[in-house]
PDB file of N, CA and C in Angstrom:
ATOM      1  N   UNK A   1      -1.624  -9.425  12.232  1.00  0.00           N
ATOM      2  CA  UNK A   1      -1.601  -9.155  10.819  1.00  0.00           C
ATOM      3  C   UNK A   1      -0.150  -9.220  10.329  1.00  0.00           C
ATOM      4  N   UNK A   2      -0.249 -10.208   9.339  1.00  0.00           N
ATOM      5  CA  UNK A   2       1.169  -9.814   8.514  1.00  0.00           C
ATOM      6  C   UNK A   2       1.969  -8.348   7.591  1.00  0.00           C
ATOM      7  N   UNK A   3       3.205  -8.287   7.950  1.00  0.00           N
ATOM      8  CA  UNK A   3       3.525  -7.151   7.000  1.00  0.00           C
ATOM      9  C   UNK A   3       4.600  -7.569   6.005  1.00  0.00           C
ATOM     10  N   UNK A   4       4.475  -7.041   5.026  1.00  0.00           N
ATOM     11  CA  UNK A   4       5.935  -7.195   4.444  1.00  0.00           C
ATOM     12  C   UNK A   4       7.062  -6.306   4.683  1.00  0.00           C
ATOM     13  N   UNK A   5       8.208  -6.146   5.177  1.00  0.00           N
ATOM     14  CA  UNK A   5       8.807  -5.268   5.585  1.00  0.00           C
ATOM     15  C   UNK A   5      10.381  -5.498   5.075  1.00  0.00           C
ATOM     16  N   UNK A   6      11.186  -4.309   5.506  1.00  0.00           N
ATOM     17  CA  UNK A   6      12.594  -4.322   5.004  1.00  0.00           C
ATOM     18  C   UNK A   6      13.302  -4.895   6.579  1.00  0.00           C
ATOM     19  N   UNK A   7      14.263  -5.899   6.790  1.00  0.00           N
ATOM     20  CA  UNK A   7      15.200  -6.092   7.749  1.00  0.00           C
ATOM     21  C   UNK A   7      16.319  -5.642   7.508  1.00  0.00           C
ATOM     22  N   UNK A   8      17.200  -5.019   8.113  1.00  0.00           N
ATOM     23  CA  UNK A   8      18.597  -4.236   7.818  1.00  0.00           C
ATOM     24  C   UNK A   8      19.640  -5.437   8.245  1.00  0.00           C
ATOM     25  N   UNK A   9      20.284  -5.270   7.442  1.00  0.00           N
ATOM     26  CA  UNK A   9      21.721  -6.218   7.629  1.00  0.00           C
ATOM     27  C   UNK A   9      22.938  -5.240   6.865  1.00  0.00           C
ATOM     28  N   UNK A  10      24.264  -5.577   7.392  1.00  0.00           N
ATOM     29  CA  UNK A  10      24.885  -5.210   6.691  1.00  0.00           C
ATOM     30  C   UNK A  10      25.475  -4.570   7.853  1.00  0.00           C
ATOM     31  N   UNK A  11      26.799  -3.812   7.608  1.00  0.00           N
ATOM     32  CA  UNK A  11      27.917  -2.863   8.193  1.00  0.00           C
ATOM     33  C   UNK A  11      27.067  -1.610   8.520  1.00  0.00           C
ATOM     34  N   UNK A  12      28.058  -0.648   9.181  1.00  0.00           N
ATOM     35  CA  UNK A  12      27.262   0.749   9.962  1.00  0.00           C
ATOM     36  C   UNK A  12      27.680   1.406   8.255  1.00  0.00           C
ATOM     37  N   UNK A  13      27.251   2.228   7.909  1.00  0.00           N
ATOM     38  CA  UNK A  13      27.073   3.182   6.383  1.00  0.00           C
ATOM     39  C   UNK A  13      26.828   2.085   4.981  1.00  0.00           C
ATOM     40  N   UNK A  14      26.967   0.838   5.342  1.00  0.00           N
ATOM     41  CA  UNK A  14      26.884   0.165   4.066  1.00  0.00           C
ATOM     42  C   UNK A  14      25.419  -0.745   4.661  1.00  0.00           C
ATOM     43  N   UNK A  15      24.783  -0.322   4.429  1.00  0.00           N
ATOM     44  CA  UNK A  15      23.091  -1.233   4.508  1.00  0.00           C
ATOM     45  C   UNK A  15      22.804  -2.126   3.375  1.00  0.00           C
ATOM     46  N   UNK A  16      22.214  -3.431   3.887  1.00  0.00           N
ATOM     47  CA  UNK A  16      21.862  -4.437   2.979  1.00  0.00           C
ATOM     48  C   UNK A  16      20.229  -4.721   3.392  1.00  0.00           C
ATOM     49  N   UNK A  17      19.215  -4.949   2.680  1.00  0.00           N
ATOM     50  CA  UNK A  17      18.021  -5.384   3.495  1.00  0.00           C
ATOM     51  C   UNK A  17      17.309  -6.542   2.629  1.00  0.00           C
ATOM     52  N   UNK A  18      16.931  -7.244   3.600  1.00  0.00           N
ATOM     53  CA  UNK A  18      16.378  -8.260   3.302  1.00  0.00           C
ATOM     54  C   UNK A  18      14.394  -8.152   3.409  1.00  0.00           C
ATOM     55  N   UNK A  19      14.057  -8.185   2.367  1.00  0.00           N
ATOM     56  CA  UNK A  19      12.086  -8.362   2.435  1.00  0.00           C
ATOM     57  C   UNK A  19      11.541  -9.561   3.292  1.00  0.00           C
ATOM     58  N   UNK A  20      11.205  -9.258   4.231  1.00  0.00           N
ATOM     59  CA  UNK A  20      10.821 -10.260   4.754  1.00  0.00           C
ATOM     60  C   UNK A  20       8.982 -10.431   5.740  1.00  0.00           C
ATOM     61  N   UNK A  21       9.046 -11.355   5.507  1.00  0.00           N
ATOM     62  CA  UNK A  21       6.980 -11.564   6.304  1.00  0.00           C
ATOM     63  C   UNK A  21       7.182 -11.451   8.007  1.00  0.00           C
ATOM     64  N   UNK A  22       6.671 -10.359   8.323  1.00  0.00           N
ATOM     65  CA  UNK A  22       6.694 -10.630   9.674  1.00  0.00           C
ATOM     66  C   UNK A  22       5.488 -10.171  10.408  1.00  0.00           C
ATOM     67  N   UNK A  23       5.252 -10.421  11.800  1.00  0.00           N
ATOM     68  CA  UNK A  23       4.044  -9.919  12.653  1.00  0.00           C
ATOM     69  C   UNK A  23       4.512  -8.074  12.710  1.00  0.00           C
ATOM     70  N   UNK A  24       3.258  -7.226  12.221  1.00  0.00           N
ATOM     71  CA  UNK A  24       2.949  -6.331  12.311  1.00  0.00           C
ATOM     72  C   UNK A  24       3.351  -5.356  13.541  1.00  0.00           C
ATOM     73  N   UNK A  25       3.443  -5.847  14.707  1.00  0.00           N
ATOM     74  CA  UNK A  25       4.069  -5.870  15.884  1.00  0.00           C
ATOM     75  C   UNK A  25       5.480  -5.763  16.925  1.00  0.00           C
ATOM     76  N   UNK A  26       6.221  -6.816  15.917  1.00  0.00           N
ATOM     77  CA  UNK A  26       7.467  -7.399  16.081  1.00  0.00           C
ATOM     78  C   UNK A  26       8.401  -5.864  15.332  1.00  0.00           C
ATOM     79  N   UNK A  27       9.759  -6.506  16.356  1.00  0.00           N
ATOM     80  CA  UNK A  27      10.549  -5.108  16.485  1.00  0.00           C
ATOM     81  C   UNK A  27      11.104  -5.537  14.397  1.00  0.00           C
ATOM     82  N   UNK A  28      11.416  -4.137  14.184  1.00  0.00           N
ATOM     83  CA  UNK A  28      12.324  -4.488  12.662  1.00  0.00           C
ATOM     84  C   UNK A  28      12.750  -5.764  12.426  1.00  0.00           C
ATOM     85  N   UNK A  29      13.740  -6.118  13.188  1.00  0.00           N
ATOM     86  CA  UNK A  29      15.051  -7.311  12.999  1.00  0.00           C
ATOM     87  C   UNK A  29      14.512  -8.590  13.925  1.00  0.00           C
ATOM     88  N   UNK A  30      12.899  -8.356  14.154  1.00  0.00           N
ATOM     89  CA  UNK A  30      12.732  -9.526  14.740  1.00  0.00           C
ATOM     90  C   UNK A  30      12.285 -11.077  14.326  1.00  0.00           C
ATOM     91  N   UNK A  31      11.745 -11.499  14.630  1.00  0.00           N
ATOM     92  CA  UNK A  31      11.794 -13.040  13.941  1.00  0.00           C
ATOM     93  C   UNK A  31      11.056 -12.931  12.712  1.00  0.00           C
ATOM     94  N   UNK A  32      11.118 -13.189  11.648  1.00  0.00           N
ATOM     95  CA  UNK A  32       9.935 -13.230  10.304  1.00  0.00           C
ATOM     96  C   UNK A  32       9.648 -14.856  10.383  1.00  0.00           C
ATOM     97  N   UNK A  33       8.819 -14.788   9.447  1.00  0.00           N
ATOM     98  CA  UNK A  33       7.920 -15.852   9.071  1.00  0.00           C
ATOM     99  C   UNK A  33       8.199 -16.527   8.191  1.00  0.00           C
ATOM    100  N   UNK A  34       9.013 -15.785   7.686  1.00  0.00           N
ATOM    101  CA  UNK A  34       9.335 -15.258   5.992  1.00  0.00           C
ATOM    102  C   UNK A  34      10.386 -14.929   5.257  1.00  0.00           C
ATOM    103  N   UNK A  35      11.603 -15.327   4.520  1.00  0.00           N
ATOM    104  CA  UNK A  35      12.374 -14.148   3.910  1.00  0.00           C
ATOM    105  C   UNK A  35      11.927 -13.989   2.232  1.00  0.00           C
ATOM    106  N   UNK A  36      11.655 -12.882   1.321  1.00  0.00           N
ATOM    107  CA  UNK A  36      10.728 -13.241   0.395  1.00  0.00           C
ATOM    108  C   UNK A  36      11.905 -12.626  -0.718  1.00  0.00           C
ATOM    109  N   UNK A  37      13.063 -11.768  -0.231  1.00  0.00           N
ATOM    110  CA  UNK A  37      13.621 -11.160  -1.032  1.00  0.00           C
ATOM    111  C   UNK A  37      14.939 -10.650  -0.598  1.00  0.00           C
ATOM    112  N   UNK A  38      16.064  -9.735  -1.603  1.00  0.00           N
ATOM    113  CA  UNK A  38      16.679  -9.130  -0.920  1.00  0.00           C
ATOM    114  C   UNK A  38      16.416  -8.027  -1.255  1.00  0.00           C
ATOM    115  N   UNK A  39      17.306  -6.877  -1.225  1.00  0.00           N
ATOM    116  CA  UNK A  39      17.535  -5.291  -1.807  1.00  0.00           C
ATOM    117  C   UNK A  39      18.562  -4.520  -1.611  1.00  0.00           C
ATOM    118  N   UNK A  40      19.283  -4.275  -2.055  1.00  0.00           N
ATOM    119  CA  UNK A  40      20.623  -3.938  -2.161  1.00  0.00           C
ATOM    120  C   UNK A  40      21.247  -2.121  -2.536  1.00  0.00           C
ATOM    121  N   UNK A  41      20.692  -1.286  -1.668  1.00  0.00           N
ATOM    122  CA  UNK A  41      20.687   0.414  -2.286  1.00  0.00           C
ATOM    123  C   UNK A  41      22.023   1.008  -2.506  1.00  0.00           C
ATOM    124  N   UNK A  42      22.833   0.435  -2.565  1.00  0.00           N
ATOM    125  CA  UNK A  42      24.373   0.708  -2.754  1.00  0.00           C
ATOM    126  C   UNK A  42      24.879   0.005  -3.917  1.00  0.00           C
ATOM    127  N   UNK A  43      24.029  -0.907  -4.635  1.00  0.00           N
ATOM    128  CA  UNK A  43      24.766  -1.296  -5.626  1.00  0.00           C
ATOM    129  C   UNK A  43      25.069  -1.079  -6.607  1.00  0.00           C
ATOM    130  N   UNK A  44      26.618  -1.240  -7.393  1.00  0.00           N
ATOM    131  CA  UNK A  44      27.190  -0.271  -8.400  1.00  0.00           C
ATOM    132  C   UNK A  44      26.620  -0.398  -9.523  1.00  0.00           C
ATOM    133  N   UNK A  45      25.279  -1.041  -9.979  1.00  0.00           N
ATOM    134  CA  UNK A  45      24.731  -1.098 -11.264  1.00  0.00           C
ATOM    135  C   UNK A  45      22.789  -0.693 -11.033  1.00  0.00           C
ATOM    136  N   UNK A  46      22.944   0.274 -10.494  1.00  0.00           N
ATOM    137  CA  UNK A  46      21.265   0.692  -9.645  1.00  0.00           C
ATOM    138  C   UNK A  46      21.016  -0.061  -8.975  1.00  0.00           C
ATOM    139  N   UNK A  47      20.133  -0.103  -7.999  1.00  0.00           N
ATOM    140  CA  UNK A  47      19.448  -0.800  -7.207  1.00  0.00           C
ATOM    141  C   UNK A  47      18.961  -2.150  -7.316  1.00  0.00           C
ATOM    142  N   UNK A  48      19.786  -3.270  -6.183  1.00  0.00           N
ATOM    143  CA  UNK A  48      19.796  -4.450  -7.546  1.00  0.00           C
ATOM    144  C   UNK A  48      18.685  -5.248  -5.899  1.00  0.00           C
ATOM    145  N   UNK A  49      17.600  -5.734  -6.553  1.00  0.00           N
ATOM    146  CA  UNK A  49      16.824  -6.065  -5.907  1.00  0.00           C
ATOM    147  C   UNK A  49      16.396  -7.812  -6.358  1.00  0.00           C
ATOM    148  N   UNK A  50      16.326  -8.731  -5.729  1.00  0.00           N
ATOM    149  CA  UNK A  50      15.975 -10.068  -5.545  1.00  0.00           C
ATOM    150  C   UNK A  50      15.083 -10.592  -4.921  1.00  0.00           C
ATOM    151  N   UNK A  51      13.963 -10.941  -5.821  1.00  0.00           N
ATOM    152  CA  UNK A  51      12.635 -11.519  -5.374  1.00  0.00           C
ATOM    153  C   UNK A  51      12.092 -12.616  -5.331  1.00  0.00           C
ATOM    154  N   UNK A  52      11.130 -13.162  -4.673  1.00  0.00           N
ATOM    155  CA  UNK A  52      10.891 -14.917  -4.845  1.00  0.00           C
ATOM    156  C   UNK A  52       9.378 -14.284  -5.427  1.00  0.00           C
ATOM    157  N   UNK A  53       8.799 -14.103  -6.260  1.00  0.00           N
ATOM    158  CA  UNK A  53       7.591 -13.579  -6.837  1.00  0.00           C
ATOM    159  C   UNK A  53       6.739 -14.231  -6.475  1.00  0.00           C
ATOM    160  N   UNK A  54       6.840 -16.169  -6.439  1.00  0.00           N
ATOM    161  CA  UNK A  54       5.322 -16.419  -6.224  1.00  0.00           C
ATOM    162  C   UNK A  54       5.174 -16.613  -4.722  1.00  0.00           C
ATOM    163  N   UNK A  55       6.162 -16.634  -3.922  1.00  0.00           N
ATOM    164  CA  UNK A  55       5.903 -16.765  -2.513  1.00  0.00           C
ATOM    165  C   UNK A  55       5.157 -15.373  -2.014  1.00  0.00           C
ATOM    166  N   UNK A  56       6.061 -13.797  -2.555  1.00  0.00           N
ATOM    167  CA  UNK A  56       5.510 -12.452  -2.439  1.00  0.00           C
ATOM    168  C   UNK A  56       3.615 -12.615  -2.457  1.00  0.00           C
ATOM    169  N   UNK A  57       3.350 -13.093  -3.800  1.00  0.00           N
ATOM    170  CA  UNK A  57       2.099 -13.162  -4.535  1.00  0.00           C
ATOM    171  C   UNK A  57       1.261 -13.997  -3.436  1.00  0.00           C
ATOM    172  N   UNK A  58       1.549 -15.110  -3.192  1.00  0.00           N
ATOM    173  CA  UNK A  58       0.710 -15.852  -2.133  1.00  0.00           C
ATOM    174  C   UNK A  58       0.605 -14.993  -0.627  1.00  0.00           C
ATOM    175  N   UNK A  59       1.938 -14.728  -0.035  1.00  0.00           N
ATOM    176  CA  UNK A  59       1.477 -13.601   1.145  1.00  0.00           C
ATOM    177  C   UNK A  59       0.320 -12.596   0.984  1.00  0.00           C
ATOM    178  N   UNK A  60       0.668 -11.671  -0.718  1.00  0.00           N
ATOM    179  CA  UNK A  60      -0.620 -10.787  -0.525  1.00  0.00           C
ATOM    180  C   UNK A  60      -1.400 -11.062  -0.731  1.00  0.00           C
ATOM    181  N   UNK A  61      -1.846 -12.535  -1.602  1.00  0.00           N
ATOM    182  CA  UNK A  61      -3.047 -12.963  -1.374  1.00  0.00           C
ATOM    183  C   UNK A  61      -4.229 -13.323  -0.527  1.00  0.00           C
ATOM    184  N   UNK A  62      -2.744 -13.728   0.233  1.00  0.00           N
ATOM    185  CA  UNK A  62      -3.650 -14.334   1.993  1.00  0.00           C
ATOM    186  C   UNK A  62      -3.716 -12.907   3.059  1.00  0.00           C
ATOM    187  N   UNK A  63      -3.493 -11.642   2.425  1.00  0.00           N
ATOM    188  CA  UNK A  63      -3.663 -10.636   3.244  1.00  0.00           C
ATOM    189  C   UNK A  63      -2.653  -9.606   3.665  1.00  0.00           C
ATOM    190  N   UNK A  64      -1.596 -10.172   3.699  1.00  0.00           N
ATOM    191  CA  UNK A  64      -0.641  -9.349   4.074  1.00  0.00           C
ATOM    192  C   UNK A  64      -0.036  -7.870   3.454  1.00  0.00           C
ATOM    193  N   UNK A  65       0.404  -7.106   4.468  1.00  0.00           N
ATOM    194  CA  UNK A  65       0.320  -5.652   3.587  1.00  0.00           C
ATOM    195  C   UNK A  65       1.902  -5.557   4.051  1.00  0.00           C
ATOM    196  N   UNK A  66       1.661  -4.581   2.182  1.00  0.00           N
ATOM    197  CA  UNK A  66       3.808  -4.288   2.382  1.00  0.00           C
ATOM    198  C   UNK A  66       3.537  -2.585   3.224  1.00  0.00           C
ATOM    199  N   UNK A  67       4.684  -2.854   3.395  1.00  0.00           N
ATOM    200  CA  UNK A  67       5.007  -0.723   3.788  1.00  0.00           C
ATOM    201  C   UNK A  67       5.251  -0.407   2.710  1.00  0.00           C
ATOM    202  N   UNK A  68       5.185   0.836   2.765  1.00  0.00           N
ATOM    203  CA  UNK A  68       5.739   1.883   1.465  1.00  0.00           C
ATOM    204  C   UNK A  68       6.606   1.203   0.285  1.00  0.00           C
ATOM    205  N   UNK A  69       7.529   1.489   1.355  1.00  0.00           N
ATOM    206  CA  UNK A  69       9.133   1.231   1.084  1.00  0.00           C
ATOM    207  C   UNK A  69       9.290   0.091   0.024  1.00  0.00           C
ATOM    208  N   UNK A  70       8.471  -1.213   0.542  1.00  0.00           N
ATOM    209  CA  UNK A  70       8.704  -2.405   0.096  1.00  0.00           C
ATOM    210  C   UNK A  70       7.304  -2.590  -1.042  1.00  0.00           C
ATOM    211  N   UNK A  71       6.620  -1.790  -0.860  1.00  0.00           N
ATOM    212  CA  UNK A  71       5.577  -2.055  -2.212  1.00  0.00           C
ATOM    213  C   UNK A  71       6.197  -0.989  -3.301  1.00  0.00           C
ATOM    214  N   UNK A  72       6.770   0.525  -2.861  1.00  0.00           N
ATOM    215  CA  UNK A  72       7.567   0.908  -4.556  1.00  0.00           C
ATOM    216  C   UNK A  72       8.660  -0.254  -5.160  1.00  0.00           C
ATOM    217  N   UNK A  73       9.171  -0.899  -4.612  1.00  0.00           N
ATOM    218  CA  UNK A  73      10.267  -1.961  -4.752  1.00  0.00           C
ATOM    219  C   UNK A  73       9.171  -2.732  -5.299  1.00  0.00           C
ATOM    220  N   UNK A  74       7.878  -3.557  -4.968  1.00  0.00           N
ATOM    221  CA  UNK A  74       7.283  -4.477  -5.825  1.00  0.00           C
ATOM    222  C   UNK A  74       6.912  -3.793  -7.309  1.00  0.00           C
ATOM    223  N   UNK A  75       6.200  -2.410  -6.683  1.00  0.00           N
ATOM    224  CA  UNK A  75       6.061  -1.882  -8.305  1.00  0.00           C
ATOM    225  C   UNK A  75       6.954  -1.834  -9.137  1.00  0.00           C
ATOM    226  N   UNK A  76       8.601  -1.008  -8.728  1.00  0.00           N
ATOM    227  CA  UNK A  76       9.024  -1.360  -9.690  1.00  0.00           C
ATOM    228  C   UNK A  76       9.728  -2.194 -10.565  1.00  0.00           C
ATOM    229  N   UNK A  77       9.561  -3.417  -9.564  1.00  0.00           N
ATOM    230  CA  UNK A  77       9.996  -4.966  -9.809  1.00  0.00           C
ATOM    231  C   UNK A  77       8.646  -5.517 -11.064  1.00  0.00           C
ATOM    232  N   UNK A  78       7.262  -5.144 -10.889  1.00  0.00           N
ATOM    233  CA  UNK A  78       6.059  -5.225 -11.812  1.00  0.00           C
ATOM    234  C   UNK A  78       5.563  -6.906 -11.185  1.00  0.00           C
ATOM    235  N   UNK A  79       6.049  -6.360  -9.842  1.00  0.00           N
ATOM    236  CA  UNK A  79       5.057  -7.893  -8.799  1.00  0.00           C
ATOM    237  C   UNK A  79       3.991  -7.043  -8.487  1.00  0.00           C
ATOM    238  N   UNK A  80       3.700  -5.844  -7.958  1.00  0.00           N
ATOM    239  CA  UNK A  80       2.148  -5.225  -7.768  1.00  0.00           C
ATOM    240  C   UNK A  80       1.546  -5.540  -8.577  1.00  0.00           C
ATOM    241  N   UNK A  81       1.687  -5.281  -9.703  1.00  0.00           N
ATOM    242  CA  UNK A  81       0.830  -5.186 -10.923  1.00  0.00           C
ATOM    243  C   UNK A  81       0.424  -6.686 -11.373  1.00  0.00           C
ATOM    244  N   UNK A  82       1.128  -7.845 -11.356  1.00  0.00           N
ATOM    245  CA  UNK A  82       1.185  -9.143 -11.019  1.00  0.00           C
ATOM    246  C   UNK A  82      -0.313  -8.831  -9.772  1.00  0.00           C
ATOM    247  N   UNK A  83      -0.028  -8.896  -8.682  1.00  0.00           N
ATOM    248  CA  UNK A  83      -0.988  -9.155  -7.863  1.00  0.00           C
ATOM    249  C   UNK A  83      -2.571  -8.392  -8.142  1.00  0.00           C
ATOM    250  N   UNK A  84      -2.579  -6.902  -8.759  1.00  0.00           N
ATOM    251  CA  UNK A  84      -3.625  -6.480  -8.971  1.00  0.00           C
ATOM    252  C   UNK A  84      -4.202  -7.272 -10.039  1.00  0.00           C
ATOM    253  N   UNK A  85      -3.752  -7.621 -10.715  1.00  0.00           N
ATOM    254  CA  UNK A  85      -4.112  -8.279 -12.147  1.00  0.00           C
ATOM    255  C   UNK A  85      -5.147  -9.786 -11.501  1.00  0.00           C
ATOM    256  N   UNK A  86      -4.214 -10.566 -10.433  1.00  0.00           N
ATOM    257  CA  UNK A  86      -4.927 -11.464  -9.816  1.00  0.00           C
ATOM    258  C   UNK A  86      -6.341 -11.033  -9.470  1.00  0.00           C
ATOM    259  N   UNK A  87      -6.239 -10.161  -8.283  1.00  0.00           N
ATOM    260  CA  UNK A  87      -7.027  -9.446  -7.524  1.00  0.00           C
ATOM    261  C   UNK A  87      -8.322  -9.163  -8.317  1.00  0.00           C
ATOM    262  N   UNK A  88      -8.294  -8.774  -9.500  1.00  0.00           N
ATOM    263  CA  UNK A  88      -9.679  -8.449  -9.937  1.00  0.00           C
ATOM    264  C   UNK A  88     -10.368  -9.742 -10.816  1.00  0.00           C
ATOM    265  N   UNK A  89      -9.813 -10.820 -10.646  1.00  0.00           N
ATOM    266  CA  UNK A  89     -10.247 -11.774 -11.211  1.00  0.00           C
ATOM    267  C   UNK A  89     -11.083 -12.323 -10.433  1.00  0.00           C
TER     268      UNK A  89
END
């Protein structure tokens, strides 16, 4: 099963993460499938987050589930709501 998940990059206290499609299985930082986004929690103008929306949209279409973490980031990006909107059609 696919997940959508956060990969950590970046320096030791300064974290950068990248959204990315990977096997459900596979360690954090291991191979994705996928890179769908970035996310940036240190940045000096709020939380500056970068998305590819319709690639996101096609993963959850075909099944794939985010974690937590990375579906409040779709909500409050307003890609969930994008996909539910699909979803009941």
């Amino acid at each position: 099963m696919l997940k959508l998940r956060l990969t950590r990059l970046g320096r030791k206290k300064v974290p950068f993460y990248r959204i990315a499609a990977m096997e459900a299985l596979s360690k954090r930082d291991g191979k994705a499938v996928a890179y769908l986004g970035t996310y940036n929690p240190l940045a000096e103008e709020g939380n500056q987050v970068v998305l590819k929306e319709e690639e996101i949209l096609k993963f959850l279409s075909n099944g794939a589930q985010p974690t937590e973490t990375v579906k409040s980031i779709l909500t409050k990006a307003g890609v969930w709501a994008k996909f539910e909107e699909t979803k009941k059609k």
